[in-house]
N, C-alpha and C. Protein backbone atom coordinates (compact mmCIF):
# COMPACT_ATOMS: atom_id res chain seq x y z
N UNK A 1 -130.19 -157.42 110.84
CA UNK A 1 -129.24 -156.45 110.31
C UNK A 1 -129.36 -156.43 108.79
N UNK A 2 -129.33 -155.45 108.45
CA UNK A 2 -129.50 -154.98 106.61
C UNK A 2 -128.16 -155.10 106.27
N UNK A 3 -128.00 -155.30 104.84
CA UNK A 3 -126.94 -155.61 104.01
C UNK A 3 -127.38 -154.73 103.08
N UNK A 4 -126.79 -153.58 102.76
CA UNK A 4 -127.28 -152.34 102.20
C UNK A 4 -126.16 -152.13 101.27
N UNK A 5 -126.59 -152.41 99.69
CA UNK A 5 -126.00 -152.20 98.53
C UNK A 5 -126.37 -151.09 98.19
N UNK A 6 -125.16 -150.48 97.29
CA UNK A 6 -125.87 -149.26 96.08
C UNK A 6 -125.75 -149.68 94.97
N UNK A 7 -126.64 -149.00 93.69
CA UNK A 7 -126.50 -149.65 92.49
C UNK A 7 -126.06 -147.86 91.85
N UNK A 8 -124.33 -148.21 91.51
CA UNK A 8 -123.85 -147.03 91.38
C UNK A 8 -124.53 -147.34 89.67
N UNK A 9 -124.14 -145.65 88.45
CA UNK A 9 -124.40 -146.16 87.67
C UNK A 9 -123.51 -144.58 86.86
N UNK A 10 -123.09 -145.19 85.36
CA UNK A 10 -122.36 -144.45 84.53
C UNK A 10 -122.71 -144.57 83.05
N UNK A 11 -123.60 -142.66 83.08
CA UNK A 11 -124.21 -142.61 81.81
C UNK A 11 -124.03 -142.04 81.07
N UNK A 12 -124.06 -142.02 79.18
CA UNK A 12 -123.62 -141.37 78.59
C UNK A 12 -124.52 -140.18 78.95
N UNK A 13 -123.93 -138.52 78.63
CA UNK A 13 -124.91 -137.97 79.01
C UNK A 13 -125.51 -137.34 77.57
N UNK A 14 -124.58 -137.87 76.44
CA UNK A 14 -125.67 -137.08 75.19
C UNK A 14 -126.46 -138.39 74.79
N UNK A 15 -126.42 -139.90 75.22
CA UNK A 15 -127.16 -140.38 74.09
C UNK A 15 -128.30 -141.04 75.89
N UNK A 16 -127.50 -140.92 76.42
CA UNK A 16 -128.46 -141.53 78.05
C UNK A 16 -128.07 -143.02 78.30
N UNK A 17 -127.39 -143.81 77.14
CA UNK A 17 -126.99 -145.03 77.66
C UNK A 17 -126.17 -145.38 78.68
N UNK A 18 -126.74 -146.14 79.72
CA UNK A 18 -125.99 -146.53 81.00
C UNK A 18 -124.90 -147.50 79.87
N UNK A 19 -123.41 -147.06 80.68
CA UNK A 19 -122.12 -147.72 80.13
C UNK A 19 -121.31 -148.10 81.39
N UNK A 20 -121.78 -148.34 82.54
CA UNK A 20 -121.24 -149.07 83.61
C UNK A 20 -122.27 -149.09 84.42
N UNK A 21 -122.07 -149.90 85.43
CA UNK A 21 -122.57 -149.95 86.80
C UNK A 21 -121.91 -151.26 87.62
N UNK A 22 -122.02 -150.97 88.78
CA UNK A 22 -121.34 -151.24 90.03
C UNK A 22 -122.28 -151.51 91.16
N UNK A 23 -122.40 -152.65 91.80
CA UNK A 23 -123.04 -152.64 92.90
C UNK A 23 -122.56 -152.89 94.18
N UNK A 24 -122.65 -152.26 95.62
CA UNK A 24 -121.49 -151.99 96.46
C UNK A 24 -121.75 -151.24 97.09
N UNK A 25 -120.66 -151.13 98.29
CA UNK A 25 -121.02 -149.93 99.54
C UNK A 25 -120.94 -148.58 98.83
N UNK A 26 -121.49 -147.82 99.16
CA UNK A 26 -121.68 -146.07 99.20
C UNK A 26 -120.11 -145.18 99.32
N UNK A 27 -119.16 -145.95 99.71
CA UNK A 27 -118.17 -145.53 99.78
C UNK A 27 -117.04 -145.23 99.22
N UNK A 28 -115.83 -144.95 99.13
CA UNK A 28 -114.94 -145.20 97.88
C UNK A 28 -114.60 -146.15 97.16
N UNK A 29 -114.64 -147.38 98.07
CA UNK A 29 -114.47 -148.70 97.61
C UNK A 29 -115.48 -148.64 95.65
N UNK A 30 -116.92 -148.51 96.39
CA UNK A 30 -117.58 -148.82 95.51
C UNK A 30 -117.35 -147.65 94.32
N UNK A 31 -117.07 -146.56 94.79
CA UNK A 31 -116.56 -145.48 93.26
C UNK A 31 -115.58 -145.81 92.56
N UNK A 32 -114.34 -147.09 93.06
CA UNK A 32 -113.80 -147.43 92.53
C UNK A 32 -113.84 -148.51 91.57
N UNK A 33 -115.51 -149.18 91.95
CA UNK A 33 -115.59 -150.37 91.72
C UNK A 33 -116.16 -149.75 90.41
N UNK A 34 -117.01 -148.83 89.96
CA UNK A 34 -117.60 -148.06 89.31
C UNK A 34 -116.84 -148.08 88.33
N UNK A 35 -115.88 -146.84 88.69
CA UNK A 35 -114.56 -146.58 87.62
C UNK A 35 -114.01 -148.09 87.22
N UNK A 36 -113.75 -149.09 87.73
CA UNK A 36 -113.18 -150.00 86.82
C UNK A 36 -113.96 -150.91 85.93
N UNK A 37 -115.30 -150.32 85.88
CA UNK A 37 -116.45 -151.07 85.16
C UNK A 37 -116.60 -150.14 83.94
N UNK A 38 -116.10 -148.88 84.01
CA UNK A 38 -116.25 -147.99 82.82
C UNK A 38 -115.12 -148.53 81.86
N UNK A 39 -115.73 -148.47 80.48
CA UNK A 39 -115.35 -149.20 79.03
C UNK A 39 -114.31 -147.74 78.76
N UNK A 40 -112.58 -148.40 78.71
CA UNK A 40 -111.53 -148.11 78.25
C UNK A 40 -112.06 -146.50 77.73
N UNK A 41 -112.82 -146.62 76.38
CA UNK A 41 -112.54 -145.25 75.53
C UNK A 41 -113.67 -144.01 76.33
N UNK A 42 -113.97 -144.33 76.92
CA UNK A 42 -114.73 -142.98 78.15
C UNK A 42 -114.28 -142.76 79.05
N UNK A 43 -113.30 -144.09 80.23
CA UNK A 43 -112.52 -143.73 81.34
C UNK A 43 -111.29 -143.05 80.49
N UNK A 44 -110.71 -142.74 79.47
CA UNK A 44 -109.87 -142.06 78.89
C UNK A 44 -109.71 -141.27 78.55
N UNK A 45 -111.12 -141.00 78.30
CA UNK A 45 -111.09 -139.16 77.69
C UNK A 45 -112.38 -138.44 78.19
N UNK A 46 -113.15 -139.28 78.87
CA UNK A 46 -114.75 -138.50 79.08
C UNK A 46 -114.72 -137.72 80.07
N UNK A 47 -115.45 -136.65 80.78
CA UNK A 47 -115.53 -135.56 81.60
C UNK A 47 -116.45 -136.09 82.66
N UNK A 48 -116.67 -136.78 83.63
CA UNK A 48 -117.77 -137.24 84.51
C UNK A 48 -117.83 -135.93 85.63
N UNK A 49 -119.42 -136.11 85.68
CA UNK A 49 -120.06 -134.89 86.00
C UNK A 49 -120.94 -135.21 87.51
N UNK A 50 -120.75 -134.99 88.43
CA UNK A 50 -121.18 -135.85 89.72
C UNK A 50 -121.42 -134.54 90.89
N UNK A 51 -122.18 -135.11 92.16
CA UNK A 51 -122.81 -134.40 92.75
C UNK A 51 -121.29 -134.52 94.02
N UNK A 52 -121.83 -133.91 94.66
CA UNK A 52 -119.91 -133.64 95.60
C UNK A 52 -120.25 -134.63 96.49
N UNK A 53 -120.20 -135.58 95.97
CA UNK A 53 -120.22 -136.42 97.34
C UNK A 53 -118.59 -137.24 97.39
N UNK A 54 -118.03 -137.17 98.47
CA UNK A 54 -116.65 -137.43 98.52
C UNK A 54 -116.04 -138.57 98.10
N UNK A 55 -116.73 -139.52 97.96
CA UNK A 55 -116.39 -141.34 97.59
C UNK A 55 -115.86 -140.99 95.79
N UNK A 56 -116.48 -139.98 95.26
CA UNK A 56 -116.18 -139.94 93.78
C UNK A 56 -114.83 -139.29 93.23
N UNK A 57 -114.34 -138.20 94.29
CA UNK A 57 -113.01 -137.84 94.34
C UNK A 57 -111.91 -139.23 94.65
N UNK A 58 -112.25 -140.35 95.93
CA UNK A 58 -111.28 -141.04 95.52
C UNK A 58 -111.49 -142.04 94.64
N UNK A 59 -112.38 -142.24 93.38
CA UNK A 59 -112.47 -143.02 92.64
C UNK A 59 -112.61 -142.69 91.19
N UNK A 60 -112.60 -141.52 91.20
CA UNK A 60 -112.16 -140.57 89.54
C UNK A 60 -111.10 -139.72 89.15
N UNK A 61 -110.16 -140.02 88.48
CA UNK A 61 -109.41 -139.04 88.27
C UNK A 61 -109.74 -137.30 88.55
N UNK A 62 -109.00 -136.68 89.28
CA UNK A 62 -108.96 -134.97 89.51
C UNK A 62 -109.45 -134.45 88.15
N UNK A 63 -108.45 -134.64 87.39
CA UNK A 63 -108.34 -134.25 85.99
C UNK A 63 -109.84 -134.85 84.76
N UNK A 64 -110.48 -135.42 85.35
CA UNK A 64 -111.78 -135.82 84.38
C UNK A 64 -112.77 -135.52 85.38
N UNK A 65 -112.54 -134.70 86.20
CA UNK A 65 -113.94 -134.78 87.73
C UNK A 65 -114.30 -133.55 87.76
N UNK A 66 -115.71 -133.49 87.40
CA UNK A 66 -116.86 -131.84 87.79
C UNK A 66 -117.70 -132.47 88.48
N UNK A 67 -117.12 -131.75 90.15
CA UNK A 67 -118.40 -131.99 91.39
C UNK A 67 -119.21 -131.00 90.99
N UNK A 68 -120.53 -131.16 91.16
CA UNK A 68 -121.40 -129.74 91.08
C UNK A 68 -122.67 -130.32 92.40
N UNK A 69 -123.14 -129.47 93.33
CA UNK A 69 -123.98 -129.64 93.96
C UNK A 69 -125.51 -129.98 93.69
C-alpha cells in the first residue's frame, strides 16, 4: 500500500519565491496545512490565484481566493 504525499507549494508570483509549503494529503486538511505555513504579511493581504480544485476553497479565505481553470 502507498503512502501518497503532496508537496503543496506558495509562490510569490512577481518575484517567483516559494514562501510556504506543506506536505500532506491532497485534501483540505492539507490546504489548510498550506495556509498556516504562509508568512503573516501575505496570508493578510495577498490575492492567491489557484486552479478550482475544491480543497483550496476550504483552506483560503473567500475574500483573498481567484479559482481560475
Amino acid at each position: 500500500m502507498y503512502n501518497k504525499k503532496w508537496l503543496w507549494v506558495a509562490q510569490d508570483r512577481a518575484s517567483r519565491q516559494i514562501v510556504a509549503l506543506h506536505v500532506g494529503e491532497r485534501g483540505a486538511a492539507g490546504a489548510r496545512g498550506l495556509w498556516e505555513n504562509i508568512p503573516g504579511h501575505y496570508s493578510q493581504q495577498a490575492t492567491f490565484f489557484t486552479d478550482d480544485w475544491d480543497a483550496y476553497k476550504q483552506g483560503i479565505p473567500a475574500r483573498q481566493h481567484r479559482a481560475s481553470k
